[in-house]
N, C-alpha and C. Protein backbone atom coordinates (compact mmCIF):
# COMPACT_ATOMS: atom_id res chain seq x y z
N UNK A 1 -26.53 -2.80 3.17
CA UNK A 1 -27.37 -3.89 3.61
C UNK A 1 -28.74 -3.77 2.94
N UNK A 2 -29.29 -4.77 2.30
CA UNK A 2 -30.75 -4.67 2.22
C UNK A 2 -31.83 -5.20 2.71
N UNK A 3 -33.06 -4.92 2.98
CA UNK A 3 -33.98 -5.19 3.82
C UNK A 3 -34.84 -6.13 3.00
N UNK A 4 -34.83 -7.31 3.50
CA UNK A 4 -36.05 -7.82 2.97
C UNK A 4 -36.44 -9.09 3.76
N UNK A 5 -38.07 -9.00 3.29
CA UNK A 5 -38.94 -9.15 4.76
C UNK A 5 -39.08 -9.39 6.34
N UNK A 6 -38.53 -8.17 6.11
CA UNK A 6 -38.38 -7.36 7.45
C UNK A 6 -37.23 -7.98 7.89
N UNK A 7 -36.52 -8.65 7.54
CA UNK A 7 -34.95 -8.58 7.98
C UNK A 7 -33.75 -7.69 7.39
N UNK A 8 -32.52 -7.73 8.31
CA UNK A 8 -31.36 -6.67 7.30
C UNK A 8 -30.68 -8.16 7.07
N UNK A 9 -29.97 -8.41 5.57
CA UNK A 9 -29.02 -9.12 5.36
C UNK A 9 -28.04 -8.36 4.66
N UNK A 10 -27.06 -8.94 4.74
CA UNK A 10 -25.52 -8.26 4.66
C UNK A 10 -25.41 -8.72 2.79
N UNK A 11 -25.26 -7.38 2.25
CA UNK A 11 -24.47 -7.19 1.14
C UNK A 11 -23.95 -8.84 0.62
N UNK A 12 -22.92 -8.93 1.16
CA UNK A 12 -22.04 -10.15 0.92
C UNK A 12 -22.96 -11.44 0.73
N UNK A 13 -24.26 -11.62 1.66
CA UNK A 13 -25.15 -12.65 1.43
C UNK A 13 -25.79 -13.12 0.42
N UNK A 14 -25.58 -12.03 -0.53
CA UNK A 14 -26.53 -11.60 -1.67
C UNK A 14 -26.02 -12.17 -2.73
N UNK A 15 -24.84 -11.56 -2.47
CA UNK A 15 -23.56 -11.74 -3.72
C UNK A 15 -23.34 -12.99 -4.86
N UNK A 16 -23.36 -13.93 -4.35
CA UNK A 16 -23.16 -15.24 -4.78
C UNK A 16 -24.44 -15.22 -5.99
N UNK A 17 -26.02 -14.79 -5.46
CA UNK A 17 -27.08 -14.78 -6.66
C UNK A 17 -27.01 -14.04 -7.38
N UNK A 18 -26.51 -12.48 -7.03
CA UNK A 18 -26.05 -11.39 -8.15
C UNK A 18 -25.09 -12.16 -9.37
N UNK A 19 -24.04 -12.70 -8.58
CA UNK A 19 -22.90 -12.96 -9.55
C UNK A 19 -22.88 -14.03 -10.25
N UNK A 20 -23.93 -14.98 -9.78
CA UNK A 20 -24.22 -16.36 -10.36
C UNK A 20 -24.44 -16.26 -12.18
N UNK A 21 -25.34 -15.43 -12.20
CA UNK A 21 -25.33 -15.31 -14.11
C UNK A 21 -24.06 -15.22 -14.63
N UNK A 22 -23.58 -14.05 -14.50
CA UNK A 22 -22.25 -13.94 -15.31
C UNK A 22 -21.18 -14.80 -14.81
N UNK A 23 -21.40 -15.26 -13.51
CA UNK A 23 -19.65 -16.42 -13.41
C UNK A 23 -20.43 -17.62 -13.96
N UNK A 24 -21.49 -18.16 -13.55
CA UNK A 24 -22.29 -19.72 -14.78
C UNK A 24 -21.53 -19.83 -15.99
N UNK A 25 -21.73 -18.53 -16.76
CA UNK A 25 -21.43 -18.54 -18.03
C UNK A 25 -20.16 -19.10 -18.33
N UNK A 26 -19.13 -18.60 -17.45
CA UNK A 26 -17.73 -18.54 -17.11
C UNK A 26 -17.14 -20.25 -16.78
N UNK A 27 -18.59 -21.04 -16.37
CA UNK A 27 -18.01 -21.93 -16.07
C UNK A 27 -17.86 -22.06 -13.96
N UNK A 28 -17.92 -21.07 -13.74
CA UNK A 28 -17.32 -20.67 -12.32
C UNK A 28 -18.61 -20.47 -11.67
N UNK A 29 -19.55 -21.57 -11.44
CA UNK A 29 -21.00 -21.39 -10.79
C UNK A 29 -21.25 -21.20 -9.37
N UNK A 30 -20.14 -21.34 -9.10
CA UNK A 30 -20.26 -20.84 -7.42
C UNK A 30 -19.52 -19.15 -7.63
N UNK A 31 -18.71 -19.16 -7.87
CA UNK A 31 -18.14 -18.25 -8.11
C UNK A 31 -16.94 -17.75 -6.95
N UNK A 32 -16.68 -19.08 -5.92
CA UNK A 32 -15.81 -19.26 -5.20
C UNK A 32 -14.35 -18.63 -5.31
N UNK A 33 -13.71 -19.82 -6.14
CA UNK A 33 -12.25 -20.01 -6.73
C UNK A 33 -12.43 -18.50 -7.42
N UNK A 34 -12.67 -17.75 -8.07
CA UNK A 34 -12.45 -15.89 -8.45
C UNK A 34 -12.19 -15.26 -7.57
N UNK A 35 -13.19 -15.29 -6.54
CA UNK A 35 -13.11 -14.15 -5.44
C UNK A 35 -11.85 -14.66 -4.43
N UNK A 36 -11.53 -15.66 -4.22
CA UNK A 36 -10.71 -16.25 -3.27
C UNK A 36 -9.17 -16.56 -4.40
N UNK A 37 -9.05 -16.38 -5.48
CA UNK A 37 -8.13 -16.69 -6.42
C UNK A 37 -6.67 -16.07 -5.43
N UNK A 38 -6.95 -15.09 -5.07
CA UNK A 38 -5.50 -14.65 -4.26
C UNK A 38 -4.78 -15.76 -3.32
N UNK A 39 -6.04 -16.41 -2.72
CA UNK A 39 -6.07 -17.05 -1.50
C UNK A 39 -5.00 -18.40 -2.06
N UNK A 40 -5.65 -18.84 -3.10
CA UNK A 40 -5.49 -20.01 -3.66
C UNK A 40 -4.51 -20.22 -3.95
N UNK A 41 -3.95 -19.37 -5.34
CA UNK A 41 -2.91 -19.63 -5.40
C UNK A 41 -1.50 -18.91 -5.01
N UNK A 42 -1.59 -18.08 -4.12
CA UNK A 42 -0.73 -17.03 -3.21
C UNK A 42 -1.04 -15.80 -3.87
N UNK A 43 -0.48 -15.05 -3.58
CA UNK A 43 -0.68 -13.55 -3.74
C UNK A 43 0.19 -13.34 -4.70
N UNK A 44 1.46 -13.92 -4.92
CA UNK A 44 2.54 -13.87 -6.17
C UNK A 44 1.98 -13.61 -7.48
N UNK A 45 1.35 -15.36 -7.74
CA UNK A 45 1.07 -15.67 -8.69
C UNK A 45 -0.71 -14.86 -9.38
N UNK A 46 -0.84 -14.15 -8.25
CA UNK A 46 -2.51 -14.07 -8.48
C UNK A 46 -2.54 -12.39 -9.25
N UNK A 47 -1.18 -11.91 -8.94
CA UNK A 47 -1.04 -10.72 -9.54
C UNK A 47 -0.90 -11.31 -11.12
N UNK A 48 -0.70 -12.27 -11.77
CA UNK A 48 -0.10 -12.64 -12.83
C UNK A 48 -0.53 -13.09 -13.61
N UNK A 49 -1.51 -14.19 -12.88
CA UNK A 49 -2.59 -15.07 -13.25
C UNK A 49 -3.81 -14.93 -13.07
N UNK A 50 -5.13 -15.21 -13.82
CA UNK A 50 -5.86 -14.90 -13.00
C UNK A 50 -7.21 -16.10 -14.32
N UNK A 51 -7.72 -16.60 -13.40
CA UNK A 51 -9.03 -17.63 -13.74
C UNK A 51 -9.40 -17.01 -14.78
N UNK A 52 -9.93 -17.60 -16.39
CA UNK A 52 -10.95 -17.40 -17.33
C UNK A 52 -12.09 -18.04 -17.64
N UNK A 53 -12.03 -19.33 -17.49
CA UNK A 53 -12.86 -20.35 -18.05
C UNK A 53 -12.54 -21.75 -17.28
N UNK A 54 -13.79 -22.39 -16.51
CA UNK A 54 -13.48 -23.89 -16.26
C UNK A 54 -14.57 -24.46 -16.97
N UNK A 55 -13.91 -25.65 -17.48
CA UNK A 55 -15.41 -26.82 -18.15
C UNK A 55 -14.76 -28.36 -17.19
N UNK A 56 -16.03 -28.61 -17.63
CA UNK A 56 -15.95 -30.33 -17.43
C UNK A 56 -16.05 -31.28 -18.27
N UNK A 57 -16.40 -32.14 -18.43
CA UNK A 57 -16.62 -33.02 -19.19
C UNK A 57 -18.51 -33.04 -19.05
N UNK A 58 -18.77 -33.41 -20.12
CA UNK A 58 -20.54 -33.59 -19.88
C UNK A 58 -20.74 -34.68 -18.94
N UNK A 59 -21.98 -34.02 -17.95
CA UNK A 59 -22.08 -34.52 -17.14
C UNK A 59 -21.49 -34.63 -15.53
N UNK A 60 -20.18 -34.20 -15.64
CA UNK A 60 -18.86 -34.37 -14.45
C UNK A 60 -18.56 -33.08 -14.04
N UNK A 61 -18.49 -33.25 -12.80
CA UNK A 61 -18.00 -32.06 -11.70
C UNK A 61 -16.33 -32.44 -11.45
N UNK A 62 -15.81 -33.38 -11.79
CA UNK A 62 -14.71 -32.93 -11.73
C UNK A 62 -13.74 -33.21 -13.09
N UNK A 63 -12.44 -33.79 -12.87
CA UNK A 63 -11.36 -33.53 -14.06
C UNK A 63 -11.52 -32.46 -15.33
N UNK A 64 -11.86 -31.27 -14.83
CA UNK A 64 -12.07 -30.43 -15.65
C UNK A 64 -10.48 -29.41 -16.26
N UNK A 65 -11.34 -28.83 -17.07
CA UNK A 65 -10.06 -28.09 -17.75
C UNK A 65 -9.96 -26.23 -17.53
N UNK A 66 -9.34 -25.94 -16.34
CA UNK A 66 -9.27 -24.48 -15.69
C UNK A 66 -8.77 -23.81 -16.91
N UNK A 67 -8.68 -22.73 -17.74
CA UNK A 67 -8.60 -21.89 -18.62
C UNK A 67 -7.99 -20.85 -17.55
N UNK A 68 -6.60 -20.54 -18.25
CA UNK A 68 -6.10 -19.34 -17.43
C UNK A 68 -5.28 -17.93 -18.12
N UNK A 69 -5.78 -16.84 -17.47
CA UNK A 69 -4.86 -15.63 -18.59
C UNK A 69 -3.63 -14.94 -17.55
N UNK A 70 -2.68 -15.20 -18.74
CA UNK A 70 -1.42 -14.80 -18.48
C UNK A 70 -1.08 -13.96 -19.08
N UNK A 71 0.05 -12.86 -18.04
CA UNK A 71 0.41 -12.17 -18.79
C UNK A 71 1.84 -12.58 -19.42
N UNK A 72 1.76 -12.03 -21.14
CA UNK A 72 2.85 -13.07 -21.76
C UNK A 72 4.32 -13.15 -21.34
N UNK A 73 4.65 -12.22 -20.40
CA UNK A 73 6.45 -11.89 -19.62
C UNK A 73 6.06 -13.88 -18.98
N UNK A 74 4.86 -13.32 -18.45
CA UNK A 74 4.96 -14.76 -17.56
C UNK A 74 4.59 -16.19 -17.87
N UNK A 75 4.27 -15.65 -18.79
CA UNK A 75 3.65 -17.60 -19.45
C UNK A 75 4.77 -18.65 -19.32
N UNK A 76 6.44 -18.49 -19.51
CA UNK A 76 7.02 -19.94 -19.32
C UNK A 76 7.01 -20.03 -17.93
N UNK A 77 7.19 -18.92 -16.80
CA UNK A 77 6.88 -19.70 -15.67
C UNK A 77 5.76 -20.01 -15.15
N UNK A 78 4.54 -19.62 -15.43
CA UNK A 78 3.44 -19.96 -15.69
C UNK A 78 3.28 -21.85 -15.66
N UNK A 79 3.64 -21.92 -17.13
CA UNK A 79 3.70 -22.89 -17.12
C UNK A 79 4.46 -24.43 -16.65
N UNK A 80 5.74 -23.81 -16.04
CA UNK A 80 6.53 -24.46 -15.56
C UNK A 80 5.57 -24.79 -13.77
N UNK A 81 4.78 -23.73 -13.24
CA UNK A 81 3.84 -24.21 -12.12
C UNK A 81 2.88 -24.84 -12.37
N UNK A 82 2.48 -25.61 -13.73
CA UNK A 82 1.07 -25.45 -13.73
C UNK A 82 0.86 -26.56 -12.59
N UNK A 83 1.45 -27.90 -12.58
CA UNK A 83 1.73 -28.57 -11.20
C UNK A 83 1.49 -27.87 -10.47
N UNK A 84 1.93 -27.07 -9.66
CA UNK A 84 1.89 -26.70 -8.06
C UNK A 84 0.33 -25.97 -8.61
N UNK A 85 -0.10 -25.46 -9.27
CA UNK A 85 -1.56 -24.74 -9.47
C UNK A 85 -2.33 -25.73 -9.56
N UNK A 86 -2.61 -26.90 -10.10
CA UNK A 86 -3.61 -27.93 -10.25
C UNK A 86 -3.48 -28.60 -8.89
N UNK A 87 -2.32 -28.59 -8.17
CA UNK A 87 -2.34 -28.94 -7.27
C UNK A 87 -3.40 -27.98 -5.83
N UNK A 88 -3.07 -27.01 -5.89
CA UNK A 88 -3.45 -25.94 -4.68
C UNK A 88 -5.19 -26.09 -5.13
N UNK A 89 -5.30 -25.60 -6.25
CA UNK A 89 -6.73 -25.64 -6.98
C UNK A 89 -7.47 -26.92 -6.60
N UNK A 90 -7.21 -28.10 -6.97
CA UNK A 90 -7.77 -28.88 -6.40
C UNK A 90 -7.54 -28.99 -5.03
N UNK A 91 -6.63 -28.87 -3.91
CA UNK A 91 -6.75 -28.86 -2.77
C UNK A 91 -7.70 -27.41 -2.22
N UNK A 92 -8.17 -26.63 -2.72
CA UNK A 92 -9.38 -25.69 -2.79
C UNK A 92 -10.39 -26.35 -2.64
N UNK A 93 -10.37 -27.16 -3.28
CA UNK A 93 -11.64 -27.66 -4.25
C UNK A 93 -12.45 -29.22 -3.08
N UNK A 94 -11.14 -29.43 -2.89
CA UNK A 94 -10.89 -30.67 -1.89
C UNK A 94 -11.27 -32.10 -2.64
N UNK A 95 -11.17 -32.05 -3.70
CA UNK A 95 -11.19 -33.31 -4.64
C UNK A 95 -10.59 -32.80 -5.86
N UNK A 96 -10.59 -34.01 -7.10
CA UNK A 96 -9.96 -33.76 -8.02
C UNK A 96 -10.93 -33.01 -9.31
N UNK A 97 -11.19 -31.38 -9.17
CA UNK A 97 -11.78 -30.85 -9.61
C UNK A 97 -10.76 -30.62 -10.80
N UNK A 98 -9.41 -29.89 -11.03
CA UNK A 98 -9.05 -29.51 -12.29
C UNK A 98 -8.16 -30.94 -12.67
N UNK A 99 -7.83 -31.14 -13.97
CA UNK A 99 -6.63 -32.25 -14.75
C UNK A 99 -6.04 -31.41 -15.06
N UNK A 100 -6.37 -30.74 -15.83
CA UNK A 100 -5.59 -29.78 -17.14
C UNK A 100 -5.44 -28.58 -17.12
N UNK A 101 -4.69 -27.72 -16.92
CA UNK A 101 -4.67 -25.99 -17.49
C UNK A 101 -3.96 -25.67 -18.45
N UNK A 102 -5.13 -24.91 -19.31
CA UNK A 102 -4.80 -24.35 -20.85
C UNK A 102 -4.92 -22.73 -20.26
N UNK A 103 -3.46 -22.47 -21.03
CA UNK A 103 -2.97 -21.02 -20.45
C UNK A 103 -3.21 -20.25 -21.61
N UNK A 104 -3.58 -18.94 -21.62
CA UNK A 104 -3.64 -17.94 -22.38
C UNK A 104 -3.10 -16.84 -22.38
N UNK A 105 -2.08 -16.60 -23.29
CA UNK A 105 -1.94 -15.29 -23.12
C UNK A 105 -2.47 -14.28 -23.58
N UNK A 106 -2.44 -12.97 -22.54
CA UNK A 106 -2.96 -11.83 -22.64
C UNK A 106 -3.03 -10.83 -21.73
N UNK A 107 -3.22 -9.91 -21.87
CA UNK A 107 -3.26 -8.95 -20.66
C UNK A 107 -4.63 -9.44 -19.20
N UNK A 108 -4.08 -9.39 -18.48
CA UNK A 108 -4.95 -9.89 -17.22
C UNK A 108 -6.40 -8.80 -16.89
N UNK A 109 -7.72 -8.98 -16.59
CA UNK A 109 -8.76 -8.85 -17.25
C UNK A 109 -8.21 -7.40 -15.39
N UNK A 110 -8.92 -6.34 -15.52
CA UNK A 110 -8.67 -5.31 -14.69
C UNK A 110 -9.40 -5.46 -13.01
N UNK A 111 -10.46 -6.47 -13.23
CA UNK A 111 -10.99 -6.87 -11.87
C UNK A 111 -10.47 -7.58 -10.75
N UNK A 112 -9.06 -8.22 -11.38
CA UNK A 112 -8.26 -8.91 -10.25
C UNK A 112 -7.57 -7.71 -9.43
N UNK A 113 -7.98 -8.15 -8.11
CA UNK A 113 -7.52 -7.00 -6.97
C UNK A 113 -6.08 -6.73 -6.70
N UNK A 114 -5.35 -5.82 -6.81
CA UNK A 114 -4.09 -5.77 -6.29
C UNK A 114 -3.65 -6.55 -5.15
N UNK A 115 -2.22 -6.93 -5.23
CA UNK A 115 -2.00 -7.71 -3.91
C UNK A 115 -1.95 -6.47 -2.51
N UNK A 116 -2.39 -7.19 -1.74
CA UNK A 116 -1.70 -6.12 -0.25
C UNK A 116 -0.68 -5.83 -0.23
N UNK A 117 -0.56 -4.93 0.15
CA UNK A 117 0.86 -4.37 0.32
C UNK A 117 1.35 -5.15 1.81
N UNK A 118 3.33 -5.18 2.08
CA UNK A 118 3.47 -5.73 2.57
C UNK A 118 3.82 -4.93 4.16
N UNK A 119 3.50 -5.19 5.37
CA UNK A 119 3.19 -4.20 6.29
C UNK A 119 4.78 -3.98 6.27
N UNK A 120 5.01 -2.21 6.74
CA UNK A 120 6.14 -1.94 7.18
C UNK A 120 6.95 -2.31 8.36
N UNK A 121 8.30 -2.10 8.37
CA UNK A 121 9.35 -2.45 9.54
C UNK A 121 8.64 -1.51 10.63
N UNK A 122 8.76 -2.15 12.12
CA UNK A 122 8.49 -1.62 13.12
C UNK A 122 9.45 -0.40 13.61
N UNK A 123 9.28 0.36 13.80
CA UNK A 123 10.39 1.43 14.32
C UNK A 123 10.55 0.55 15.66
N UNK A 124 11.92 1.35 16.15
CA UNK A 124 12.45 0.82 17.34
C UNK A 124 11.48 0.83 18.64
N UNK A 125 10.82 1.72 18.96
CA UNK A 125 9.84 1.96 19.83
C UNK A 125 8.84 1.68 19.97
N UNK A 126 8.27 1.04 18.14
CA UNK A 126 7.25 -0.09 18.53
C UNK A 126 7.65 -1.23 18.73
N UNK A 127 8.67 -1.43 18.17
CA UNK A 127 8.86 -3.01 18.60
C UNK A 127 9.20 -3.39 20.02
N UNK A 128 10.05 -2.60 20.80
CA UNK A 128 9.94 -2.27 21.87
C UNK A 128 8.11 -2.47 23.02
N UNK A 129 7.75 -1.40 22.57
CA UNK A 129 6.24 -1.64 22.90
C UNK A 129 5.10 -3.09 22.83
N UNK A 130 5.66 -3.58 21.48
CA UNK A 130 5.33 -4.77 21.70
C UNK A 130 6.07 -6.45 22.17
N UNK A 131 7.21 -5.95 22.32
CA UNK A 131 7.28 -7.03 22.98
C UNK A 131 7.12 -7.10 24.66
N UNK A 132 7.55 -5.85 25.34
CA UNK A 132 7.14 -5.87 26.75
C UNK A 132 5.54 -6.30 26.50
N UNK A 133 4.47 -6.21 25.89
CA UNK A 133 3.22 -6.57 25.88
C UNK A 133 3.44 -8.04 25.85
N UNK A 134 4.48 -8.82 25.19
CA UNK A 134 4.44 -10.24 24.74
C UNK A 134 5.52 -10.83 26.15
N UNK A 135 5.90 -10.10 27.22
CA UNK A 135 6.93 -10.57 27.96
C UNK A 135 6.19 -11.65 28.64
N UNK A 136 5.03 -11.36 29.29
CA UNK A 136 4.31 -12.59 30.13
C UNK A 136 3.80 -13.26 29.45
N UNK A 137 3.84 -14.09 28.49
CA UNK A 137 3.24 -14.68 28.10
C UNK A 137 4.55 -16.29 27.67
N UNK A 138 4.18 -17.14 28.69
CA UNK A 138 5.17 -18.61 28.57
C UNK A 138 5.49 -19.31 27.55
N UNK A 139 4.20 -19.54 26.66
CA UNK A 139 4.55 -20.46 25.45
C UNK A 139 5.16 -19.71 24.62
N UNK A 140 6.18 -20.20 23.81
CA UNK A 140 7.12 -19.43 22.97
C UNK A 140 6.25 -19.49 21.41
N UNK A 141 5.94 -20.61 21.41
CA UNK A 141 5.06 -20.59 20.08
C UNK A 141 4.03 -19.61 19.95
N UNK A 142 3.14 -19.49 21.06
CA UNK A 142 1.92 -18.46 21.29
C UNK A 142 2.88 -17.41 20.75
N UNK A 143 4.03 -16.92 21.55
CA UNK A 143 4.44 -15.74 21.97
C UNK A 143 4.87 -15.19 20.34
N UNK A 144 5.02 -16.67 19.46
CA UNK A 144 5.84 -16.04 18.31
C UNK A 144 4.79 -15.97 17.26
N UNK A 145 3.80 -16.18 17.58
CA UNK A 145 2.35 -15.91 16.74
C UNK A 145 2.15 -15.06 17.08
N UNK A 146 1.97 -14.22 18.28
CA UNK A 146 0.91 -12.80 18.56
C UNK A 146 2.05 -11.88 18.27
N UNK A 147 3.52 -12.22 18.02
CA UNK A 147 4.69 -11.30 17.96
C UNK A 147 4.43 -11.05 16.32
N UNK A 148 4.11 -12.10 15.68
CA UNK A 148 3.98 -11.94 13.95
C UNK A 148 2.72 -11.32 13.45
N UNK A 149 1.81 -11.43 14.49
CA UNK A 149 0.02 -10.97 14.23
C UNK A 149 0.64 -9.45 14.48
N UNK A 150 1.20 -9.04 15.83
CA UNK A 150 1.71 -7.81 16.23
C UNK A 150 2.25 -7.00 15.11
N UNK A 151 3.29 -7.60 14.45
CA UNK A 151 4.08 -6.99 13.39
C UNK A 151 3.18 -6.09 12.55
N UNK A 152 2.22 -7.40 11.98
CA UNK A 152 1.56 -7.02 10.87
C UNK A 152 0.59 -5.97 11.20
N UNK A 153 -0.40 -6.53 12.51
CA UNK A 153 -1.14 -4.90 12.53
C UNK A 153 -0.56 -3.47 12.38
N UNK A 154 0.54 -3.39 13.58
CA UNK A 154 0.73 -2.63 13.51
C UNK A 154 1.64 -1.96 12.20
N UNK A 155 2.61 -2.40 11.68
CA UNK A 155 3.03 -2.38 10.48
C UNK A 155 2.33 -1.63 9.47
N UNK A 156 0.90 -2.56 9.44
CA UNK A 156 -0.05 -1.95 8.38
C UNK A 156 -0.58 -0.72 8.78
N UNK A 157 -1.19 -0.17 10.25
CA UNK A 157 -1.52 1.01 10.37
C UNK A 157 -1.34 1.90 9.74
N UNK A 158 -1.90 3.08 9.58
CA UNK A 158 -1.20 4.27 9.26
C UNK A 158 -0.29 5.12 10.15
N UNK A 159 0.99 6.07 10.16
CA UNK A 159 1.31 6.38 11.60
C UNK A 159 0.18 7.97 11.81
């Protein structure tokens, strides 16, 4: 955290002005769509793909042209999504920010984060444990959300 005038603000607050020079350059002036790239376009594809370059047209914030690096195993299916990616991307974006993606191949740049790993099977005795926790509870929908939230915490724990 750093202190300044006389307040604490959080690391993360900061971030966006730190990173603003080098993602500008990039095209990526918020610097949103990078950090959230997993989010965007699933976790699959984000191991695979990963943002290089957006432009616009002079003047225009949107129909721009997303620049993307692939690694070359994956470029025909790559490209066979670029649909469902211009799609998700602009539903990110919540207007029609990309038209076009020009794909590149190459090895994927080392700052894209590994995906999560996927939480483990419950042993018998937790699952057990959690569902007597989920027995009172009426709505089946609730019950099958906090049963899937359940999974995953505990899953992910360490034992």
């Amino acid at each position: 955290m750093e202190k300044r005038r006389g307040r604490l603000r959080a690391l993360g607050a900061e971030l966006p002005k730190i990173a603003a020079p080098v993602l500008g350059k990039r095209g990526f002036a918020s610097g949103q769509l990078v950090s959230e790239w997993a989010a965007v376009v699933g976790a699959d594809l984000a191991d695979k793909i990963a943002p290089d370059r957006l432009t616009f047209p002079r003047g225009e914030r949107q129909d721009g042209t997303l620049r993307l690096r692939v690694s070359s195993a994956f470029a025909p299916e790559a490209q066979h999504r670029t649909p469902q990616l211009i799609e998700r991307i602009n539903g990110f974006f919540g207007y029609r920010a990309i038209a076009r993606v020009v794909l590149v191949q190459g090895p994927l740049p080392r700052s894209v984060p590994p995906a999560v790993p996927r939480p483990r099977p419950l042993a018998a005795p937790e699952r057990a444990a959690l569902d007597h926790s989920l027995a009172g509870i009426e709505d089946s929908s609730l019950r099958d959300a906090l049963r899937r939230l359940g999974e995953a915490v505990i899953g992910s724990a360490k034992r």
